[in-house]
N, C-alpha and C. Protein backbone atom coordinates (compact mmCIF):
# COMPACT_ATOMS: atom_id res chain seq x y z
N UNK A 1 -27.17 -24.97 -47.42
CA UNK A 1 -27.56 -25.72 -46.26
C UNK A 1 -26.54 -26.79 -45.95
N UNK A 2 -26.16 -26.63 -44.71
CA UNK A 2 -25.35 -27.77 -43.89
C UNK A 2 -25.85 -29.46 -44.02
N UNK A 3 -25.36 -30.15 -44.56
CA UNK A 3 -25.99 -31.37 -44.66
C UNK A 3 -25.52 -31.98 -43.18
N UNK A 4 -26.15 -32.73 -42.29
CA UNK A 4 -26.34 -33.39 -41.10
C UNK A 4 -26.02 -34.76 -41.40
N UNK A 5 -24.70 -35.09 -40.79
CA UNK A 5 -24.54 -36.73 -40.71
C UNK A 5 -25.10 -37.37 -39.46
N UNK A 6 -25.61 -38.33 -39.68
CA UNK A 6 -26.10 -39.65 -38.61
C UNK A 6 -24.84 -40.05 -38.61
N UNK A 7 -24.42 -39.86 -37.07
CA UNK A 7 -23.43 -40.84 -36.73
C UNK A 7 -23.60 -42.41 -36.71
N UNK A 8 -24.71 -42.46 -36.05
CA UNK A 8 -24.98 -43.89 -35.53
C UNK A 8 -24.83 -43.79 -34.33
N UNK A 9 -24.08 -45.29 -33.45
CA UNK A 9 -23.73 -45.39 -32.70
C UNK A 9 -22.77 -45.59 -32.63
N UNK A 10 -21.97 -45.90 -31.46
CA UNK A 10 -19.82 -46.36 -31.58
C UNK A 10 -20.04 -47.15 -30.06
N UNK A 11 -19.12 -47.84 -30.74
CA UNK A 11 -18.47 -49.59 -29.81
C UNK A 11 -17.25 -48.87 -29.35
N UNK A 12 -17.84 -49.55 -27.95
CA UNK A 12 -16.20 -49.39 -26.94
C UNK A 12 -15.63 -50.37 -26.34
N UNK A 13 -14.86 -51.10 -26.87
CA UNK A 13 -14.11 -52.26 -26.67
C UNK A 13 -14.08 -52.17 -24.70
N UNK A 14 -14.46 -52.70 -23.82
CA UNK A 14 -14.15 -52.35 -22.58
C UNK A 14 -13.47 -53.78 -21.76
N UNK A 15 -13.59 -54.50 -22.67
CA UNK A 15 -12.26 -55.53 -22.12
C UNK A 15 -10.93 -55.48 -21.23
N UNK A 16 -10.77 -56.02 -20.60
CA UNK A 16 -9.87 -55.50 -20.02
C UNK A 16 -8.55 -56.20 -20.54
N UNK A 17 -8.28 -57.29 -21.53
CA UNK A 17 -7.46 -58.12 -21.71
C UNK A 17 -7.60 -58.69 -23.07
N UNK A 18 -5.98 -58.00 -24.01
CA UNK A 18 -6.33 -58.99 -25.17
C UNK A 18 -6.73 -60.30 -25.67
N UNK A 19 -7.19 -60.63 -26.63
CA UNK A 19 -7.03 -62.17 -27.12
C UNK A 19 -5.97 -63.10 -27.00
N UNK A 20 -4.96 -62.57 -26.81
CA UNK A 20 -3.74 -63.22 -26.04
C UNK A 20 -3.24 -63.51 -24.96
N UNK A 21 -4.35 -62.77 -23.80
CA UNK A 21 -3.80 -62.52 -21.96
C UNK A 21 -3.60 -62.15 -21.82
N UNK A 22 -3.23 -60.56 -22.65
CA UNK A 22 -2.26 -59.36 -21.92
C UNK A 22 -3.29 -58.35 -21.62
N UNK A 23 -2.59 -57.36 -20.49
CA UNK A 23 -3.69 -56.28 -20.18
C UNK A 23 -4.06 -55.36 -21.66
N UNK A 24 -4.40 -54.77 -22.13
CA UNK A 24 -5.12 -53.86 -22.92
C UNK A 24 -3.98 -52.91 -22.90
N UNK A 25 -3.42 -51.52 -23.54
CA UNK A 25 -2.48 -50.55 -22.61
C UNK A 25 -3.17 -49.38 -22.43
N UNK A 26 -4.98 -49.24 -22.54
CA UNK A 26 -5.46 -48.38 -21.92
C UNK A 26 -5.93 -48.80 -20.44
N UNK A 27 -5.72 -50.00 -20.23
CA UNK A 27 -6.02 -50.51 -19.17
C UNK A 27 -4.86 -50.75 -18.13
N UNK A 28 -3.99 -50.87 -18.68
CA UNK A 28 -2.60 -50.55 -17.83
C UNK A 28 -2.35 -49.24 -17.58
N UNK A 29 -2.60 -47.93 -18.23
CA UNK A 29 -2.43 -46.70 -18.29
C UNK A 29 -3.08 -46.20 -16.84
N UNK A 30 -4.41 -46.91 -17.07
CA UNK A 30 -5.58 -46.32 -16.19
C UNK A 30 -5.05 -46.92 -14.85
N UNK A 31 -4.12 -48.04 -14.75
CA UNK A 31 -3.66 -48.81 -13.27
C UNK A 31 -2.51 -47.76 -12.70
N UNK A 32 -1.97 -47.68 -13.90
CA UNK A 32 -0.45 -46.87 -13.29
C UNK A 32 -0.72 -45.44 -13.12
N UNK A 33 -2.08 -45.03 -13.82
CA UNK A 33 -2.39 -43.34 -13.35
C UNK A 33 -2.88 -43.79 -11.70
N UNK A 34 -3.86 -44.51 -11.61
CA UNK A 34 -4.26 -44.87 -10.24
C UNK A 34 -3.48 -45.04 -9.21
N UNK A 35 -2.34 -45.54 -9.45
CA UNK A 35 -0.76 -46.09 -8.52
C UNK A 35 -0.40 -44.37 -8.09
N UNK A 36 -0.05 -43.96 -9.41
CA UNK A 36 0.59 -42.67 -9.04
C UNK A 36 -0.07 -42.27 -7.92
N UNK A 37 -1.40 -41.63 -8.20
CA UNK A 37 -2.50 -40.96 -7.74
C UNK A 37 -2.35 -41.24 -6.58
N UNK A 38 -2.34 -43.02 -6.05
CA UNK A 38 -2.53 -43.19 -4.36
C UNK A 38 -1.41 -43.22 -4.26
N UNK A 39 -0.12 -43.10 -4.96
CA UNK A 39 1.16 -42.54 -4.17
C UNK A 39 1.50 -41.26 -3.45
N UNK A 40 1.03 -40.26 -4.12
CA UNK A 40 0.54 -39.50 -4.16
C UNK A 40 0.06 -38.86 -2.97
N UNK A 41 -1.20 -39.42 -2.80
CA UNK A 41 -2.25 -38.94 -2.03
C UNK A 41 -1.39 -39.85 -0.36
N UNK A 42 -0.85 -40.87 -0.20
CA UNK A 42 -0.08 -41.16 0.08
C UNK A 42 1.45 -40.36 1.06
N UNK A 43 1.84 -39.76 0.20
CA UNK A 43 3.11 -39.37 0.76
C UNK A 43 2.70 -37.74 0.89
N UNK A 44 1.15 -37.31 0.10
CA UNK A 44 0.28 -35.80 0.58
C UNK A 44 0.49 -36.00 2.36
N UNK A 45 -0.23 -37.13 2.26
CA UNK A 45 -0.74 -37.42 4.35
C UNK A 45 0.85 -37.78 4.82
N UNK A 46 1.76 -38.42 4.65
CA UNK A 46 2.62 -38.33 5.38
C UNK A 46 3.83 -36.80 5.42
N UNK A 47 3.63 -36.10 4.86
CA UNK A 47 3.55 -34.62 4.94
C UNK A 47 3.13 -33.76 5.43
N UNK A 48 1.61 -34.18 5.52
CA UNK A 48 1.06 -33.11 6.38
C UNK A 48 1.59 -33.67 7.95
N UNK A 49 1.74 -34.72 8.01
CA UNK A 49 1.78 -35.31 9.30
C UNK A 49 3.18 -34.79 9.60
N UNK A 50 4.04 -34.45 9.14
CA UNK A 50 5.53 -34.09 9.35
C UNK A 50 5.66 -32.65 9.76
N UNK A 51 4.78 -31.89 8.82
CA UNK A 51 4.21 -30.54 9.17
C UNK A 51 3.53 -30.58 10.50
N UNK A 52 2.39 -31.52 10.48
CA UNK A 52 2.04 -31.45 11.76
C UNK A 52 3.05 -30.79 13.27
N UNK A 53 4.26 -32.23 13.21
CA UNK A 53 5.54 -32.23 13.65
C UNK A 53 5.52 -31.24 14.16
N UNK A 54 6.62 -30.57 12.99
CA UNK A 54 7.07 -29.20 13.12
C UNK A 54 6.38 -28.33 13.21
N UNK A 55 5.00 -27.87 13.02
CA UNK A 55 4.80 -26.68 13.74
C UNK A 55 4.24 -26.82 14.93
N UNK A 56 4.01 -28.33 15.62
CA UNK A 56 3.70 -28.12 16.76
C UNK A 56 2.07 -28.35 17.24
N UNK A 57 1.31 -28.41 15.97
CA UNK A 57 -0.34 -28.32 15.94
C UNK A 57 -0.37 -29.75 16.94
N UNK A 58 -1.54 -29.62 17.43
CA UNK A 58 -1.89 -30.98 18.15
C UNK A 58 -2.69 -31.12 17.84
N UNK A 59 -3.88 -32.30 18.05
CA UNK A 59 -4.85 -33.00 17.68
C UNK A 59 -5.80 -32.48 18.72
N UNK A 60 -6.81 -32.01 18.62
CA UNK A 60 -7.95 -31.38 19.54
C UNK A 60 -8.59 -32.65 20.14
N UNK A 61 -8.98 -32.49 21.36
CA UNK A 61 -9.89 -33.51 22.12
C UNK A 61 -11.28 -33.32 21.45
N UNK A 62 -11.60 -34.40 21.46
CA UNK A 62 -13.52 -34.62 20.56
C UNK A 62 -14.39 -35.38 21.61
N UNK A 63 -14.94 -34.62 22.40
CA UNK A 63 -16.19 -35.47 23.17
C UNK A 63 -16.72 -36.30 22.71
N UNK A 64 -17.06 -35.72 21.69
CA UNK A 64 -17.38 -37.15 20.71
C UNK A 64 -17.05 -38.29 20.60
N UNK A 65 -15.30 -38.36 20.41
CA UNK A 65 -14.89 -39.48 20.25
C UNK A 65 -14.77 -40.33 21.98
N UNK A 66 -14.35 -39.40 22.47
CA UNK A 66 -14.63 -40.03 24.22
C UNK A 66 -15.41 -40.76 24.65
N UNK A 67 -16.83 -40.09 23.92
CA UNK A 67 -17.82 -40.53 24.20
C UNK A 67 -18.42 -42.25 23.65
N UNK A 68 -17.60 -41.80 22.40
CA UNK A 68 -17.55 -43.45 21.49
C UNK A 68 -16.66 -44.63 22.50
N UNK A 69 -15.75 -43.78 22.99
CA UNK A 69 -14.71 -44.95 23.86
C UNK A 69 -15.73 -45.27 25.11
N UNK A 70 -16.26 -44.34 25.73
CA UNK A 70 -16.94 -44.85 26.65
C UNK A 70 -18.20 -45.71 26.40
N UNK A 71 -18.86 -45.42 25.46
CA UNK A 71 -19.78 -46.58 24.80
C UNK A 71 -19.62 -48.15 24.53
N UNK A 72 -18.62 -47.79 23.97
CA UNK A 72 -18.04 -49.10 23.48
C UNK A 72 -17.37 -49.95 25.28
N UNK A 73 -16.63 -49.61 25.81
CA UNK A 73 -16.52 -49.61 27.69
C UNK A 73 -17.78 -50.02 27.90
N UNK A 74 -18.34 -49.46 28.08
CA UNK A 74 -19.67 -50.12 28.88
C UNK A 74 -20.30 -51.22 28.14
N UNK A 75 -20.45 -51.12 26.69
CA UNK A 75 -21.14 -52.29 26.46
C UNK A 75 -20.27 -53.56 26.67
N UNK A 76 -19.12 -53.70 26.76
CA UNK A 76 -17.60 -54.46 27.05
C UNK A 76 -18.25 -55.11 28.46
N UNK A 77 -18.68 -54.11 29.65
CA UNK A 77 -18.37 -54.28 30.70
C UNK A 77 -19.69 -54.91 31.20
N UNK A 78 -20.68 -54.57 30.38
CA UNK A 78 -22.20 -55.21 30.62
C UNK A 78 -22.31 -56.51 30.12
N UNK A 79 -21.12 -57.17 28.82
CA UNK A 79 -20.89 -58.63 28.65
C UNK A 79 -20.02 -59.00 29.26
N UNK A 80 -18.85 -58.47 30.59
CA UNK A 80 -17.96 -59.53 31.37
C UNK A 80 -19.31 -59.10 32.51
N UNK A 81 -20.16 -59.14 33.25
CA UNK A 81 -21.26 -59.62 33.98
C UNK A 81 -21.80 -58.27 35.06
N UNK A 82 -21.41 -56.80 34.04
CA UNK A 82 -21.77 -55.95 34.86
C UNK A 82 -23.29 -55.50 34.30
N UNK A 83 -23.90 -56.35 33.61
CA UNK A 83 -25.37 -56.33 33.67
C UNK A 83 -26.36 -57.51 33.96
N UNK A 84 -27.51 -57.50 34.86
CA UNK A 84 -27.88 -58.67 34.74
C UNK A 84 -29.09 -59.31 33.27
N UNK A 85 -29.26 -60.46 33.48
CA UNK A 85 -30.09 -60.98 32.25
C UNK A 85 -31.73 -60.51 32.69
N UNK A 86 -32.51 -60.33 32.38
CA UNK A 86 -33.50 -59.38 32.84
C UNK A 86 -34.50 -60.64 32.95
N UNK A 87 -34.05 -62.00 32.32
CA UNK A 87 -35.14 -63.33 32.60
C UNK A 87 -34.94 -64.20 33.68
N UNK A 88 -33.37 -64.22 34.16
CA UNK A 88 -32.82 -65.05 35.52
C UNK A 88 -32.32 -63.67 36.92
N UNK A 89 -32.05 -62.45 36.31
CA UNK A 89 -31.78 -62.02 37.01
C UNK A 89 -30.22 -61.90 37.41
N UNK A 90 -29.24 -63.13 37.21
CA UNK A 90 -28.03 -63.39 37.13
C UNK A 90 -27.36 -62.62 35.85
N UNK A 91 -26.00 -62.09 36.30
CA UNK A 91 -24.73 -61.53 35.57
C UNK A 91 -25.26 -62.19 34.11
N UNK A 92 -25.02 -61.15 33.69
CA UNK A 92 -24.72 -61.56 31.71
C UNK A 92 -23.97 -61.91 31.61
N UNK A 93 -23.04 -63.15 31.10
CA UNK A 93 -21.50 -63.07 30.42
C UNK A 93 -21.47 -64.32 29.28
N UNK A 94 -20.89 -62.82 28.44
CA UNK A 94 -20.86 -63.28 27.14
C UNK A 94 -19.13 -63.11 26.42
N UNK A 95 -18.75 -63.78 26.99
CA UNK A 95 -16.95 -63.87 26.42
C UNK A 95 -16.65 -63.51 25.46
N UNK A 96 -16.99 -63.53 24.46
CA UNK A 96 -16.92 -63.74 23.43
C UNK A 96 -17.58 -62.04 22.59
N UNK A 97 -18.61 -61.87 23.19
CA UNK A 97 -18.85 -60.64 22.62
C UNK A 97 -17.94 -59.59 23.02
N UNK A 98 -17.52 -59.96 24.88
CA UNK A 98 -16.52 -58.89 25.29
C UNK A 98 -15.50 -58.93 24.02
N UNK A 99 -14.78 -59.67 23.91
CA UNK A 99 -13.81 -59.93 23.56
C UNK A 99 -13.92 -59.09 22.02
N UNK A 100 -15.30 -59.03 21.36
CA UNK A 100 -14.77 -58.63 20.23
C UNK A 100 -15.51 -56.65 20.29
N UNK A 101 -16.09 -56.55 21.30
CA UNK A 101 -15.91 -54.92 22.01
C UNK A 101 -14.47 -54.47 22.31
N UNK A 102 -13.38 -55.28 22.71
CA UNK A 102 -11.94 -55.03 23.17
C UNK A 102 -11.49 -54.85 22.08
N UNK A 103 -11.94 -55.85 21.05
CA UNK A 103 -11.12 -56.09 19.80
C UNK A 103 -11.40 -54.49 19.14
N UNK A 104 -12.58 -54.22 19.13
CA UNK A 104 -12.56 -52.79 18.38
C UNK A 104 -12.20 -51.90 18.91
N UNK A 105 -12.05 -52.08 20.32
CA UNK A 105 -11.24 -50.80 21.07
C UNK A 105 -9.76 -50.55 20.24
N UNK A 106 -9.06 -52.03 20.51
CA UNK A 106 -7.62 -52.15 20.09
C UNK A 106 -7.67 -51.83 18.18
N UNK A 107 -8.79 -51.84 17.46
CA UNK A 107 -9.10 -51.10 16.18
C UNK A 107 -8.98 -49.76 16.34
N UNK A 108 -9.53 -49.32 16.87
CA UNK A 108 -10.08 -48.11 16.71
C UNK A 108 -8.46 -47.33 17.03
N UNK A 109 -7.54 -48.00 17.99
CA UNK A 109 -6.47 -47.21 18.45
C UNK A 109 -5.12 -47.23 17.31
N UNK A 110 -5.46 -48.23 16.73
CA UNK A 110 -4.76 -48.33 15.73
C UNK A 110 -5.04 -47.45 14.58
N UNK A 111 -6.21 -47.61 14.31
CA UNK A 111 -6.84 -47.01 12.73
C UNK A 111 -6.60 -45.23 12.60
N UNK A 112 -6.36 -44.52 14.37
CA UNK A 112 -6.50 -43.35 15.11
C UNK A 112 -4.89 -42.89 15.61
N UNK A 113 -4.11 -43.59 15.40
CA UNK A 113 -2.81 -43.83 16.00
C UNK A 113 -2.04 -42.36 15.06
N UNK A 114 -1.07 -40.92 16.06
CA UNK A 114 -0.93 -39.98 15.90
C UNK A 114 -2.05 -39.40 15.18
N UNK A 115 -3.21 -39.06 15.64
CA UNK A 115 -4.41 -38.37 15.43
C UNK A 115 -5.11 -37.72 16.72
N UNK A 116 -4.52 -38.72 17.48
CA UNK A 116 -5.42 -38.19 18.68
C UNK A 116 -4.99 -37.60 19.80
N UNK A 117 -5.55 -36.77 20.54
CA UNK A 117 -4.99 -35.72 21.25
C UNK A 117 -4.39 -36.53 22.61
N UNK A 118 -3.04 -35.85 23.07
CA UNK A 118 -2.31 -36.71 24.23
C UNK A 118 -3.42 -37.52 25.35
N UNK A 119 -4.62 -36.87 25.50
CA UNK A 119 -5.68 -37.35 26.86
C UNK A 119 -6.25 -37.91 25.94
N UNK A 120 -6.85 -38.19 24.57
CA UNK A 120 -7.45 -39.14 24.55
C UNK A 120 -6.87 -40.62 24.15
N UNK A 121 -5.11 -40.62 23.50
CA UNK A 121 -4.50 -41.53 23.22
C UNK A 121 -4.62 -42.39 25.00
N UNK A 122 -4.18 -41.57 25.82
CA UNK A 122 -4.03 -42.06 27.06
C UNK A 122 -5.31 -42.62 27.15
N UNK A 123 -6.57 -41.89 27.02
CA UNK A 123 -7.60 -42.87 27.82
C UNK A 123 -8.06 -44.16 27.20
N UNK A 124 -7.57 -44.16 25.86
CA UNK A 124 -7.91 -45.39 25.00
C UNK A 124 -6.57 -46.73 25.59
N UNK A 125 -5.48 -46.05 25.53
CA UNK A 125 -4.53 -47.08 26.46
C UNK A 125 -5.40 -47.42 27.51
N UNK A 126 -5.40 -46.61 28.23
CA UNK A 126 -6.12 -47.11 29.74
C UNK A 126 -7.25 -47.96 30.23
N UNK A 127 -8.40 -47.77 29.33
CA UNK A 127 -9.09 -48.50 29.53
C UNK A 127 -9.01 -49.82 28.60
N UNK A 128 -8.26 -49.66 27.69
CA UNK A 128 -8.50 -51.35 26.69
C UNK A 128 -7.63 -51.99 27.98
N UNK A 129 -6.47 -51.68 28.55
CA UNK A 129 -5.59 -52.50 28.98
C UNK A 129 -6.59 -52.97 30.55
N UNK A 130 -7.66 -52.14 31.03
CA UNK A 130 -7.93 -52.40 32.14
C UNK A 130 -9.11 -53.41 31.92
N UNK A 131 -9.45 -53.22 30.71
CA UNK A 131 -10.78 -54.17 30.57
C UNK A 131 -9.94 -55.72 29.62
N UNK A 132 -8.77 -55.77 29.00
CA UNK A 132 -8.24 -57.04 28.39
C UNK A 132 -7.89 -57.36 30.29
N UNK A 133 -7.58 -56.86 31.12
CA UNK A 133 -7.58 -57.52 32.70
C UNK A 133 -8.49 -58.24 33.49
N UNK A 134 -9.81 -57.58 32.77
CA UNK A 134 -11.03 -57.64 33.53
C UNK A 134 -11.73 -59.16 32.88
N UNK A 135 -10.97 -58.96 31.53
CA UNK A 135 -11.79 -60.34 30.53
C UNK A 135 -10.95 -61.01 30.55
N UNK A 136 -9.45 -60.86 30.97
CA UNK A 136 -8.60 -62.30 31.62
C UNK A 136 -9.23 -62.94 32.75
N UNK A 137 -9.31 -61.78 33.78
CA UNK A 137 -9.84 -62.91 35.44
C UNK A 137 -10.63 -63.63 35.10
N UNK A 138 -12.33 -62.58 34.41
CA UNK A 138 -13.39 -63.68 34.04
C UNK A 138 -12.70 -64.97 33.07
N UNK A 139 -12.36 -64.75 31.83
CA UNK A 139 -12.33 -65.91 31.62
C UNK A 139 -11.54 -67.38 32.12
N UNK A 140 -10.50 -66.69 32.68
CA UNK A 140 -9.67 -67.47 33.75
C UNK A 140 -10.52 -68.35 35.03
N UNK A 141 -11.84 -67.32 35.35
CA UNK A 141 -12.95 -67.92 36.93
C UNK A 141 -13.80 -68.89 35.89
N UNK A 142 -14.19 -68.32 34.62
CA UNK A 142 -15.05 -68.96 34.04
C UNK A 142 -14.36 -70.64 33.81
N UNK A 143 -13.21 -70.91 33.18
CA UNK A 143 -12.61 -71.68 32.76
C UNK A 143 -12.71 -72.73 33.63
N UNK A 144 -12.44 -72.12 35.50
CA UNK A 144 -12.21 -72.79 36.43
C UNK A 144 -13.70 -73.58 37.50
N UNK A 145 -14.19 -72.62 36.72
CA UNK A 145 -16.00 -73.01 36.80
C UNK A 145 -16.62 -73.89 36.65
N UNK A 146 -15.79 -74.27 35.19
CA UNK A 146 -16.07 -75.29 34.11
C UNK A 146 -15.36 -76.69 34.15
N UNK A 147 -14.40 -76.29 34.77
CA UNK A 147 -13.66 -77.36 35.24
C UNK A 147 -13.94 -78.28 36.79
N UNK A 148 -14.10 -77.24 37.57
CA UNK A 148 -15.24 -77.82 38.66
C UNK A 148 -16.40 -78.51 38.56
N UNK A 149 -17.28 -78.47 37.46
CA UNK A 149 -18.72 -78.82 37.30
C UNK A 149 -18.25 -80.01 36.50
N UNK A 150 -17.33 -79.84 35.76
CA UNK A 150 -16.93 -81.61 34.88
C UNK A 150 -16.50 -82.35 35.54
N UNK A 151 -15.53 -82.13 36.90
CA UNK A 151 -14.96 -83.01 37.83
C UNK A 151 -16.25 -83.71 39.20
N UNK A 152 -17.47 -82.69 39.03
CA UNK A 152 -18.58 -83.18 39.63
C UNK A 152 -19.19 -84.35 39.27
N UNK A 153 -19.19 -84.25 37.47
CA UNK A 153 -20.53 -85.20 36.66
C UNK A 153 -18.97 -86.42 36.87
């Protein structure tokens, strides 16, 4: 008969740093496998993107995503005063929210930048630049609004 040892249990040091300040070198191991890895994965995507290139593939149009640009547009356009407040009846405007609807437009074109198909790169140009126009005048009338009503009191 096989005699059966009790292991017990076992300790795993999971420190990340000797008694002296230095990293551990299973803990440096595990940084520089990670480095590789997103180098890696890294210069994988700027490859495919080169391939892309050269064979010519383009980026398919996504209603979907159109549809996100136009969402995001309108709610933009319902805080520079193309909706009214449903308690006065008067224009909504909320500067400030426009401003950070634009801001994710100008995200989104960045984060998407050579991904997206020639008509939808264009329509994301087109409309951020027509609505950062639309939230200059307002805030420019607003400014001048404000400046009128202080020169009153």
């Amino acid at each position: 008969m096989a005699e059966e040892r009790d292991e017990g249990f076992r300790v795993v040091d999971r420190r990340l740093f000797t008694p002296e300040g230095e990293l551990r070198e299973e803990v440096r191991e595990q940084i520089e496998q990670q480095q590789a890895a997103a180098q890696a994965k890294k210069e994988s995507a700027q490859t495919a993107g080169q391939q892309q290139a050269v064979t010519g593939e383009r980026p398919r149009r996504s209603p979907a995503f159109e549809s996100l640009i136009e969402l995001v547009v309108q709610n933009a356009q319902a805080l520079m005063g193309g909706m009214a407040d449903p308690r006065t009846g008067q224009p909504l405007v909320d500067l400030v929210g426009a401003r950070e609807m634009i801001d994710m437009l100008d995200a989104l074109r960045e984060k998407t930048r050579g991904r997206l198909a020639p008509e939808e790169e264009q329509l994301l140009l087109s409309v951020t630049g027509t609505l950062k126009m639309q939230y200059l005048q307002l805030s420019e009338a607003v400014a001048a609004g404000r400046e009128r009503n202080r020169k009153k009191m």
